[in-house]
N, C-alpha and C. Protein backbone atom coordinates (compact mmCIF):
# COMPACT_ATOMS: atom_id res chain seq x y z
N UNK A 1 92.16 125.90 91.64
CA UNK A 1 91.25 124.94 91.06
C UNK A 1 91.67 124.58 89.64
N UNK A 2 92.14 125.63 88.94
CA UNK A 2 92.68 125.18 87.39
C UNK A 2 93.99 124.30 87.22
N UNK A 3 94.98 123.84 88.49
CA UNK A 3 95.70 123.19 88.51
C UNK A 3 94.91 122.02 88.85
N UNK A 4 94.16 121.86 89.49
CA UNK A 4 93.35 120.34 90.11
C UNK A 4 92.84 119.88 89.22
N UNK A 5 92.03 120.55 87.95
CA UNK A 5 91.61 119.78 86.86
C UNK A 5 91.97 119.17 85.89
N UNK A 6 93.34 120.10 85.67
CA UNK A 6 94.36 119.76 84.85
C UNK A 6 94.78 118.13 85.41
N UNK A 7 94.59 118.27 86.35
CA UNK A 7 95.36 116.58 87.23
C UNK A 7 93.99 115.75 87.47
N UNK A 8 92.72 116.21 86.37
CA UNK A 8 91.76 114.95 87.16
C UNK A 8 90.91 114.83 87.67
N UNK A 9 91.21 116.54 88.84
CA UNK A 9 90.05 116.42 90.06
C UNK A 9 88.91 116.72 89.44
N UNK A 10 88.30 116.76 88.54
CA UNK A 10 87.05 117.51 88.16
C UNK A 10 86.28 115.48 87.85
N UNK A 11 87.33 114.96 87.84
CA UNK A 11 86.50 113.54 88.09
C UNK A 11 86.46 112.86 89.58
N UNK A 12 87.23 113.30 90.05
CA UNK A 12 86.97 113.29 91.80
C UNK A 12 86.07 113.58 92.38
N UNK A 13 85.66 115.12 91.90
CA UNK A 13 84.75 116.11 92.74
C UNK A 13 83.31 115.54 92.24
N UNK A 14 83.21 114.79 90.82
CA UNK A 14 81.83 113.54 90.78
C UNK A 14 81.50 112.64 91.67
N UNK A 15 83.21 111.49 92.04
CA UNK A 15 82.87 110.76 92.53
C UNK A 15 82.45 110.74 94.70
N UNK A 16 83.37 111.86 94.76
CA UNK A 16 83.08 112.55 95.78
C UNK A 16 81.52 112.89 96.30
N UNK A 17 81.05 113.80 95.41
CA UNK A 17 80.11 114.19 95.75
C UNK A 17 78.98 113.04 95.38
N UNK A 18 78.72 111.78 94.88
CA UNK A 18 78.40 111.05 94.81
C UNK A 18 78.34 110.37 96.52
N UNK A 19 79.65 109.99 97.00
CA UNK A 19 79.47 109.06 97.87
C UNK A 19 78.58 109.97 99.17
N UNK A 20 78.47 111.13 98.84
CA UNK A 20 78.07 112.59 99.91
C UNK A 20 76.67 112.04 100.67
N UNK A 21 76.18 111.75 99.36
CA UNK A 21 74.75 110.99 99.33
C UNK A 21 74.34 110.46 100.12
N UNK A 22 75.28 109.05 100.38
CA UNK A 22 75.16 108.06 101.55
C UNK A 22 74.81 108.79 103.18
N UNK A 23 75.81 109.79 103.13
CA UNK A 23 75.75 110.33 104.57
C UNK A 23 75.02 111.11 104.48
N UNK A 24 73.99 111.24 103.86
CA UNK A 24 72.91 112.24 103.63
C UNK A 24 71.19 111.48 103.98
N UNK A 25 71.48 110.39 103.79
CA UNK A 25 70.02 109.55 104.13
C UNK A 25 70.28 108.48 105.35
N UNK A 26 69.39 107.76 105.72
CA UNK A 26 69.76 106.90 107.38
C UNK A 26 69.99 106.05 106.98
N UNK A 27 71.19 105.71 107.61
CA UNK A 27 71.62 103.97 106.88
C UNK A 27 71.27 103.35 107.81
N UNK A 28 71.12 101.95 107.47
CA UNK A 28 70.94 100.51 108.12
C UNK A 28 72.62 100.50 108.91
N UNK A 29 72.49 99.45 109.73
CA UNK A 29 73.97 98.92 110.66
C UNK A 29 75.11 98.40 109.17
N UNK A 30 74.33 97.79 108.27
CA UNK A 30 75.29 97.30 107.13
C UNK A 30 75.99 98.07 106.50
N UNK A 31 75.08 99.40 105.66
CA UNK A 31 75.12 100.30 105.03
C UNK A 31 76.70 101.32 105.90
N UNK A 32 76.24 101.47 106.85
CA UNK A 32 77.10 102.09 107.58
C UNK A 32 78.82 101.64 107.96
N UNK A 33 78.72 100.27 108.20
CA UNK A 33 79.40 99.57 108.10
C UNK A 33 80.22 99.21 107.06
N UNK A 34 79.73 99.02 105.59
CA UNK A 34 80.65 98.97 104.69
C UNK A 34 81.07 100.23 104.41
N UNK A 35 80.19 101.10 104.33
CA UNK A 35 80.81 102.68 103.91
C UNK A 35 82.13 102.87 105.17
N UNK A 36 81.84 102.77 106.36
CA UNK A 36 82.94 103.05 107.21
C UNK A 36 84.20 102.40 107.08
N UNK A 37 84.39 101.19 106.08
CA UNK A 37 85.03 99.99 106.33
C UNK A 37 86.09 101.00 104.80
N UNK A 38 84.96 100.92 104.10
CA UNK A 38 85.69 101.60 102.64
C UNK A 38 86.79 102.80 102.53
N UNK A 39 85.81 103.68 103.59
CA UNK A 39 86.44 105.07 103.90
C UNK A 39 87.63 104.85 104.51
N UNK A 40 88.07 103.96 105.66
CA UNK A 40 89.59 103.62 106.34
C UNK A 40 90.24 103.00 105.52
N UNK A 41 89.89 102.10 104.52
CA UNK A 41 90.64 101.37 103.56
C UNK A 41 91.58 102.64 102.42
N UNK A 42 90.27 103.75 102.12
CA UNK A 42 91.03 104.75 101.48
C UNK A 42 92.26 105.25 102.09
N UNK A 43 91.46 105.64 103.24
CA UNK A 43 92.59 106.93 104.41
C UNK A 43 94.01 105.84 104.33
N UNK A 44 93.82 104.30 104.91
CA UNK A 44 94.78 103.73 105.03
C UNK A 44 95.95 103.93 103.42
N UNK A 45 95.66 102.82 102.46
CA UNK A 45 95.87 103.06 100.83
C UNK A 45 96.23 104.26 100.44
N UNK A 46 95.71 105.70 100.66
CA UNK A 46 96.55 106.63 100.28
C UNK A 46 97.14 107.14 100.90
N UNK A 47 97.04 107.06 102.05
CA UNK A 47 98.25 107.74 103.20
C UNK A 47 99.47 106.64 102.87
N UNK A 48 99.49 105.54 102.88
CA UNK A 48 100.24 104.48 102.98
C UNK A 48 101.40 104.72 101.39
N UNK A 49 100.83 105.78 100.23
CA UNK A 49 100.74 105.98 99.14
C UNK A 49 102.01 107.44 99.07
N UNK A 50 101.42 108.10 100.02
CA UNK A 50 101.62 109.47 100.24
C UNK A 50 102.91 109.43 101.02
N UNK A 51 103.14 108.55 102.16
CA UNK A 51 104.85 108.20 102.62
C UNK A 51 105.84 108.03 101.54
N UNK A 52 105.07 107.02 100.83
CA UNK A 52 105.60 106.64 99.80
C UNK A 52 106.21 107.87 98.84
N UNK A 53 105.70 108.34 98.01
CA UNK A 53 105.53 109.40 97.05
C UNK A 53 106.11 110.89 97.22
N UNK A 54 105.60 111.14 98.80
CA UNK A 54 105.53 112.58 98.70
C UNK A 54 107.38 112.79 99.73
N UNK A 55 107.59 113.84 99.22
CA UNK A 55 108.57 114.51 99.94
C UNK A 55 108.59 115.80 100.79
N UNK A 56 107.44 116.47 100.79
CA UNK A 56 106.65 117.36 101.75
C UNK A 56 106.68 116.29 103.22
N UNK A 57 107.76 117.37 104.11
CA UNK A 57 107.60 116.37 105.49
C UNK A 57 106.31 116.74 105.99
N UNK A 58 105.11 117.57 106.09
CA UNK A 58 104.17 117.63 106.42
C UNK A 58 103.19 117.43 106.11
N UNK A 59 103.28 116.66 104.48
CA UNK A 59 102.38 115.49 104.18
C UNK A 59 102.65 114.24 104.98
N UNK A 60 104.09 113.90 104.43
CA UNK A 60 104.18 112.92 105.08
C UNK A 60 103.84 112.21 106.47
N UNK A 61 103.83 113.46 107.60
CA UNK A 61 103.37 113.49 108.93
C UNK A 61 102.06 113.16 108.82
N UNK A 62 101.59 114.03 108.10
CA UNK A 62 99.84 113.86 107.88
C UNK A 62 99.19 112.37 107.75
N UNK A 63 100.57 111.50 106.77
CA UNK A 63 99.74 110.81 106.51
C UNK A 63 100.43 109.50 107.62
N UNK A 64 101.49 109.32 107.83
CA UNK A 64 101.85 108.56 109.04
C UNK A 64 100.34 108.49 110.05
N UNK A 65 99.77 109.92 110.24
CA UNK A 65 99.43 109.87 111.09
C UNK A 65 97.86 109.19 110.69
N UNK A 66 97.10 109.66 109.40
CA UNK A 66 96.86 108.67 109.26
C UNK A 66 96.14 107.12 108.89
N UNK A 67 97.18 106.47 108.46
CA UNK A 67 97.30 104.98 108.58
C UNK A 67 97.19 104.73 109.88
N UNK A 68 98.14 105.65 111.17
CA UNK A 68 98.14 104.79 112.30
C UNK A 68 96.34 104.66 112.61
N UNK A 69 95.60 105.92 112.74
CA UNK A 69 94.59 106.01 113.14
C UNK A 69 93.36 105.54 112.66
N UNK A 70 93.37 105.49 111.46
CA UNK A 70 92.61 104.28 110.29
C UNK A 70 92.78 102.94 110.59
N UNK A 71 93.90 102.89 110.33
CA UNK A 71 94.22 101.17 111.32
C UNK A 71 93.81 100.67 112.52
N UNK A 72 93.55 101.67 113.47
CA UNK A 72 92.93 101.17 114.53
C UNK A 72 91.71 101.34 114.03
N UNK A 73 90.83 102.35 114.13
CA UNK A 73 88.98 102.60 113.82
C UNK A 73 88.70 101.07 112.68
N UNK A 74 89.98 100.77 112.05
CA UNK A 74 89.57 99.70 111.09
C UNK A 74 89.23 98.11 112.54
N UNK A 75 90.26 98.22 113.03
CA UNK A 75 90.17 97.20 114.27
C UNK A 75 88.89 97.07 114.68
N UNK A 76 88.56 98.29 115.00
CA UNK A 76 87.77 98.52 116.63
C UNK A 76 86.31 98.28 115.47
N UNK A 77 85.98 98.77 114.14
CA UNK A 77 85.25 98.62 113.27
C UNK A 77 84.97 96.69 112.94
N UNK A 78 85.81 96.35 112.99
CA UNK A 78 85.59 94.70 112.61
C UNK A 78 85.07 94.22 114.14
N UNK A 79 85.42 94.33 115.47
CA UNK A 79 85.39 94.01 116.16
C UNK A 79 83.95 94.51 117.02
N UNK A 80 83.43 95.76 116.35
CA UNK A 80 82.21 96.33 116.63
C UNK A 80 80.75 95.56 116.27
N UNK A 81 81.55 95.83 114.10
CA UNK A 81 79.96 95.12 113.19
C UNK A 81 79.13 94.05 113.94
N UNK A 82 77.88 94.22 113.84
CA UNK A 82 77.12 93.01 114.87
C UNK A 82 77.46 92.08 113.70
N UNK A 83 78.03 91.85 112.57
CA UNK A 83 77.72 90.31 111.84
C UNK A 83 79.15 90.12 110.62
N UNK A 84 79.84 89.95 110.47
CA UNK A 84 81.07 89.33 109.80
C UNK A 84 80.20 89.60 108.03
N UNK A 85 79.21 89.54 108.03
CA UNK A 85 79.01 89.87 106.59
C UNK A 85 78.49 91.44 106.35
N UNK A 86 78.14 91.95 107.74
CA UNK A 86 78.16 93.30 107.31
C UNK A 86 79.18 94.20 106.79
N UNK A 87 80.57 93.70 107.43
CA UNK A 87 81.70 94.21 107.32
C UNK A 87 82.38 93.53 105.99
N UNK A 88 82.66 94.81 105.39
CA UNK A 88 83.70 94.19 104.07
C UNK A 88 84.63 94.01 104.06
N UNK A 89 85.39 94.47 105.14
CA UNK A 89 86.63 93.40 105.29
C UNK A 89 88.12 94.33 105.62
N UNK A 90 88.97 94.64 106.44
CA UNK A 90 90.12 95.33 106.25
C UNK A 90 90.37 95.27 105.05
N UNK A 91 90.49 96.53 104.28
CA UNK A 91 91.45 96.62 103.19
C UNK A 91 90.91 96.83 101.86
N UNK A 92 89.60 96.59 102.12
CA UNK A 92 88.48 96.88 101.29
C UNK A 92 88.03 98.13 100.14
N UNK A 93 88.45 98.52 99.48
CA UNK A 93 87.99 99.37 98.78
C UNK A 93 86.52 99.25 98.37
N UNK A 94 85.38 100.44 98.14
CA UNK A 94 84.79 100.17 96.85
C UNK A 94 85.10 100.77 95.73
N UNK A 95 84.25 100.89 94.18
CA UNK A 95 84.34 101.39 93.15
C UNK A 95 84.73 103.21 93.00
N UNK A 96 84.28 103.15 93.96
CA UNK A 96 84.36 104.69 93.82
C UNK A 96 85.52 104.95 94.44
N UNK A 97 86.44 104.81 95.73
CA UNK A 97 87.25 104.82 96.16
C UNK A 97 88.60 104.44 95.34
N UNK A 98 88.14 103.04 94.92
CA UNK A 98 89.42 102.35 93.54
C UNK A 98 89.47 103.23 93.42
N UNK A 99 88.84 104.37 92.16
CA UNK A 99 89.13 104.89 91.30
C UNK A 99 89.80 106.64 91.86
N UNK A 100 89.48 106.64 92.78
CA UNK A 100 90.01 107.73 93.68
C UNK A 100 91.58 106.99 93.62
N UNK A 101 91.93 106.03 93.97
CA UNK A 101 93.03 105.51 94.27
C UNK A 101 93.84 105.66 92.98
N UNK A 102 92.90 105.40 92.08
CA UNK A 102 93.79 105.35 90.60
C UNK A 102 94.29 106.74 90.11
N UNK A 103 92.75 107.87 90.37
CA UNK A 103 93.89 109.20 90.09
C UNK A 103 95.33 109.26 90.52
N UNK A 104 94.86 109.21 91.99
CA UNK A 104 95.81 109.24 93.06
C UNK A 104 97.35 109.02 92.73
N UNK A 105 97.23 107.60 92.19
CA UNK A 105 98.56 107.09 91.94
C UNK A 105 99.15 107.34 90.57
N UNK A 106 98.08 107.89 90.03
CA UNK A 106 98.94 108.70 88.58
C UNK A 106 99.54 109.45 88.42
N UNK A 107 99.93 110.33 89.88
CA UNK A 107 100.27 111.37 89.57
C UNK A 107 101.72 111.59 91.00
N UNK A 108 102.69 112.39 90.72
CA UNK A 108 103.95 112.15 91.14
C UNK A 108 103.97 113.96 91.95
N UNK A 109 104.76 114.11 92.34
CA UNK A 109 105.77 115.67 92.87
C UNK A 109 104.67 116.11 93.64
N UNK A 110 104.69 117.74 93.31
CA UNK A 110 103.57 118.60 93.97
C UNK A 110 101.99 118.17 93.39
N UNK A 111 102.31 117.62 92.09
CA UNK A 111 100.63 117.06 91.61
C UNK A 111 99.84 116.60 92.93
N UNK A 112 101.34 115.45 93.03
CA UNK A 112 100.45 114.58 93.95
C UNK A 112 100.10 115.04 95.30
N UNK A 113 100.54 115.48 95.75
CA UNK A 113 100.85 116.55 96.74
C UNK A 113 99.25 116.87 96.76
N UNK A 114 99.23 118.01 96.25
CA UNK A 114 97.78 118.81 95.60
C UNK A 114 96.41 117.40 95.99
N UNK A 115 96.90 116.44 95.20
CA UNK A 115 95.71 115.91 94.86
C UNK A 115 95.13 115.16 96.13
N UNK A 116 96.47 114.37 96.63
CA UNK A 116 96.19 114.05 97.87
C UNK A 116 95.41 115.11 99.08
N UNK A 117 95.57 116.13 99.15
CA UNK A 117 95.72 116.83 100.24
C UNK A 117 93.77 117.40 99.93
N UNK A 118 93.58 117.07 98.44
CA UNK A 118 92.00 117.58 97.89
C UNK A 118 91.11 116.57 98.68
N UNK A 119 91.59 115.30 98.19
CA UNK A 119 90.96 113.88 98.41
C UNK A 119 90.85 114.09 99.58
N UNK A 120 92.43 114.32 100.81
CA UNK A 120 91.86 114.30 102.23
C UNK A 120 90.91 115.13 102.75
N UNK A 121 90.95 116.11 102.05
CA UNK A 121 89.50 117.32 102.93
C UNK A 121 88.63 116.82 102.18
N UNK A 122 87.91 116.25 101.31
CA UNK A 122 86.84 115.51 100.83
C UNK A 122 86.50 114.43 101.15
N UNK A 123 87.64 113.24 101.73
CA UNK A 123 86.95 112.24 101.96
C UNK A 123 86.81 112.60 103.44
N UNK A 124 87.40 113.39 104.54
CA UNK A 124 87.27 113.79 106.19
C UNK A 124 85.86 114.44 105.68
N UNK A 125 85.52 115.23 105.35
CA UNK A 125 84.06 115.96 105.38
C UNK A 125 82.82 114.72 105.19
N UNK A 126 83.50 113.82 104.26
CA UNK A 126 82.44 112.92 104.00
C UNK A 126 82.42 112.24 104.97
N UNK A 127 83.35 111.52 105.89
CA UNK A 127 83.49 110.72 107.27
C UNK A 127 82.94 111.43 108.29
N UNK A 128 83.18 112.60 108.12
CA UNK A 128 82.19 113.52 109.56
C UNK A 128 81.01 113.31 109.24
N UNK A 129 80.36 113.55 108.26
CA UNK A 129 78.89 113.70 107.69
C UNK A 129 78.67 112.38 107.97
N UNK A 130 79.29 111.50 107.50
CA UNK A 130 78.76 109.92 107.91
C UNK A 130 78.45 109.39 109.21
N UNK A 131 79.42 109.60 109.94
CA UNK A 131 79.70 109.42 111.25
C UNK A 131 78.99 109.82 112.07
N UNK A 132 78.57 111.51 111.96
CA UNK A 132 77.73 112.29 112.31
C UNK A 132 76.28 111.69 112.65
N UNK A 133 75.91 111.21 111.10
CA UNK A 133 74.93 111.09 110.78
C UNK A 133 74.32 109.86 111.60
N UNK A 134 75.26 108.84 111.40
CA UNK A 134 74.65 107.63 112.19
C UNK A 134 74.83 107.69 113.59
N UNK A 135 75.41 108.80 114.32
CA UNK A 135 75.87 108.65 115.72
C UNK A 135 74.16 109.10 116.00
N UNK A 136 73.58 109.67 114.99
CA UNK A 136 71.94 110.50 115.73
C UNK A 136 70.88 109.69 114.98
N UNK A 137 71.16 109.03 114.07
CA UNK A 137 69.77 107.98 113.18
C UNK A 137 70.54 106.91 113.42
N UNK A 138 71.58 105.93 113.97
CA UNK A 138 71.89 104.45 113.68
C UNK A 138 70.59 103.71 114.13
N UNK A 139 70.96 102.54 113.62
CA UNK A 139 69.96 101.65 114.56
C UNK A 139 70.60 100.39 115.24
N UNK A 140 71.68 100.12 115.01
CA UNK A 140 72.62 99.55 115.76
C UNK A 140 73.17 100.00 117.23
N UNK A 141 73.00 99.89 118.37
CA UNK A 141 73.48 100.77 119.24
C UNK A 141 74.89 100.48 119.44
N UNK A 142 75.87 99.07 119.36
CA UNK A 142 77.31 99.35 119.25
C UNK A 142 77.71 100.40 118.17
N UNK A 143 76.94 100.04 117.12
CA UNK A 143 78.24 100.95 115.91
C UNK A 143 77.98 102.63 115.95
N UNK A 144 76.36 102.92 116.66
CA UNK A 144 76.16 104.26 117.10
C UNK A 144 77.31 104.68 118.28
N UNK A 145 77.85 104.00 119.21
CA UNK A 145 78.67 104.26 120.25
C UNK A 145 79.97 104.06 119.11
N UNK A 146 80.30 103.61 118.59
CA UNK A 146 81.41 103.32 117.73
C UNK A 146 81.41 104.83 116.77
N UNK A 147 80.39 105.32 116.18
CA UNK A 147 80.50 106.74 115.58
C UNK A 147 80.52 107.54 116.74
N UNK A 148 79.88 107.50 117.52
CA UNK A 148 80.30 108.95 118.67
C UNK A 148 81.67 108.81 118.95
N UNK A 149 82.05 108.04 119.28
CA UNK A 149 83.61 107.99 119.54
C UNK A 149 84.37 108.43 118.57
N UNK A 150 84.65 107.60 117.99
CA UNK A 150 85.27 108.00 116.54
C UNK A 150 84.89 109.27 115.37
N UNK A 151 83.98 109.76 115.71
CA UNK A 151 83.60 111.15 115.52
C UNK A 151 84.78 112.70 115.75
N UNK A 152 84.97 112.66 117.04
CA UNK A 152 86.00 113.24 117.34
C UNK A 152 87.35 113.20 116.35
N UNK A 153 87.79 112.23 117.11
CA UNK A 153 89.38 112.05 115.96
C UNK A 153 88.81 112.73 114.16
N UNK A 154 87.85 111.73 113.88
CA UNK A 154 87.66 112.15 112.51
C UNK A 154 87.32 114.18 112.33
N UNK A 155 86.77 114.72 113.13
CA UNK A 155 86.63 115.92 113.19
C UNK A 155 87.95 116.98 113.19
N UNK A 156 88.70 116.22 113.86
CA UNK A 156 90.14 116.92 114.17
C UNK A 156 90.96 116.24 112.76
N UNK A 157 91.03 115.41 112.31
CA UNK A 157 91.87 114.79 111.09
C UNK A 157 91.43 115.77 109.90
N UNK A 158 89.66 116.22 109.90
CA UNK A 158 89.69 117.15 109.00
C UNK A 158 89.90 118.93 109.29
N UNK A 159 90.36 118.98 110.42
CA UNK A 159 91.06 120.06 110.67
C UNK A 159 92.39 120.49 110.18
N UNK A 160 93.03 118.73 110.74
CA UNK A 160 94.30 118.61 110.15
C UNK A 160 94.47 118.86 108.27
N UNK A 161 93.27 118.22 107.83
CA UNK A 161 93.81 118.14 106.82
C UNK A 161 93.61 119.43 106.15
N UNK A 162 92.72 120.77 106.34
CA UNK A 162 92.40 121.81 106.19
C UNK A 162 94.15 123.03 106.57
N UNK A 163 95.08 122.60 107.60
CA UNK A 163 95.85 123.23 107.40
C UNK A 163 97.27 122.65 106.92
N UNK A 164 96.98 121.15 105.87
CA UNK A 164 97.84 120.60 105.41
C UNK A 164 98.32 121.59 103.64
């Protein structure tokens, strides 16, 4: 932990536990929707970041793997939302995420390494909890079938990322 702060994370683990929130109360079909839209935009953006950057072949695997799988849930997510304005859009960040992105990219070698690999078991815990959450309170019944599904994968990605 005294290496992670040194690099930052002690402003992560704010904005983190901030977004925790969301998946903590019942969202609306919208609510759910942009948060889901945000969260793949991350996974996509820093995995996409992490090919880039890292020289650990088992980051790198990690994160190949994924963009591929973000990229689709991002698909199947636009193609789900009942309304084109619920959805924010492939590629979408919000504020809190940016700035996840910005540590992110400040930092080079094993830093980045580290930091990435924090972010992924924090933002997967937060996608289970989300996902979770609306697969048993949605009120949308596509995007509730859209979290049960996609539940899984996300459960196993934070497995993955637990023995990354």
């Amino acid at each position: 932990m005294k290496r992670a702060i040194a690099f930052g994370f002690c402003t992560f683990l704010t904005l983190a536990s901030a977004g925790s929130a969301v998946a903590q109360q019942r969202l609306d079909a919208a609510t759910f929707a942009r948060t889901a839209s945000a969260s793949d935009a991350f996974e996509i953006q820093s995995s996409r970041l992490a090919m880039e950057r890292s020289r650990n072949p088992r980051v790198r695997a990690f994160a190949q793997r994924m963009v591929e799988d973000h990229s689709r849930t991002t698909a199947e997510l636009a193609q789900t939302a009942p309304s084109p304005v619920m959805f924010g859009g492939p590629g979408t960040l919000d504020p809190r995420h940016a700035a996840m992105m910005s540590q992110l990219a400040a930092q080079s070698g094993p830093a980045f390494d580290r930091l990435y690999d924090q972010m992924q078991l924090a933002a997967h815990r937060e996608a289970v909890a989300l996902f979770a959450s609306y697969a048993t309170t949605g009120d949308d019944p596509r995007l509730v079938t859209f979290a049960r599904t996609t539940l899984p994968a996300l459960r196993h990605h934070l497995a993955m990322a637990r023995r990354l």
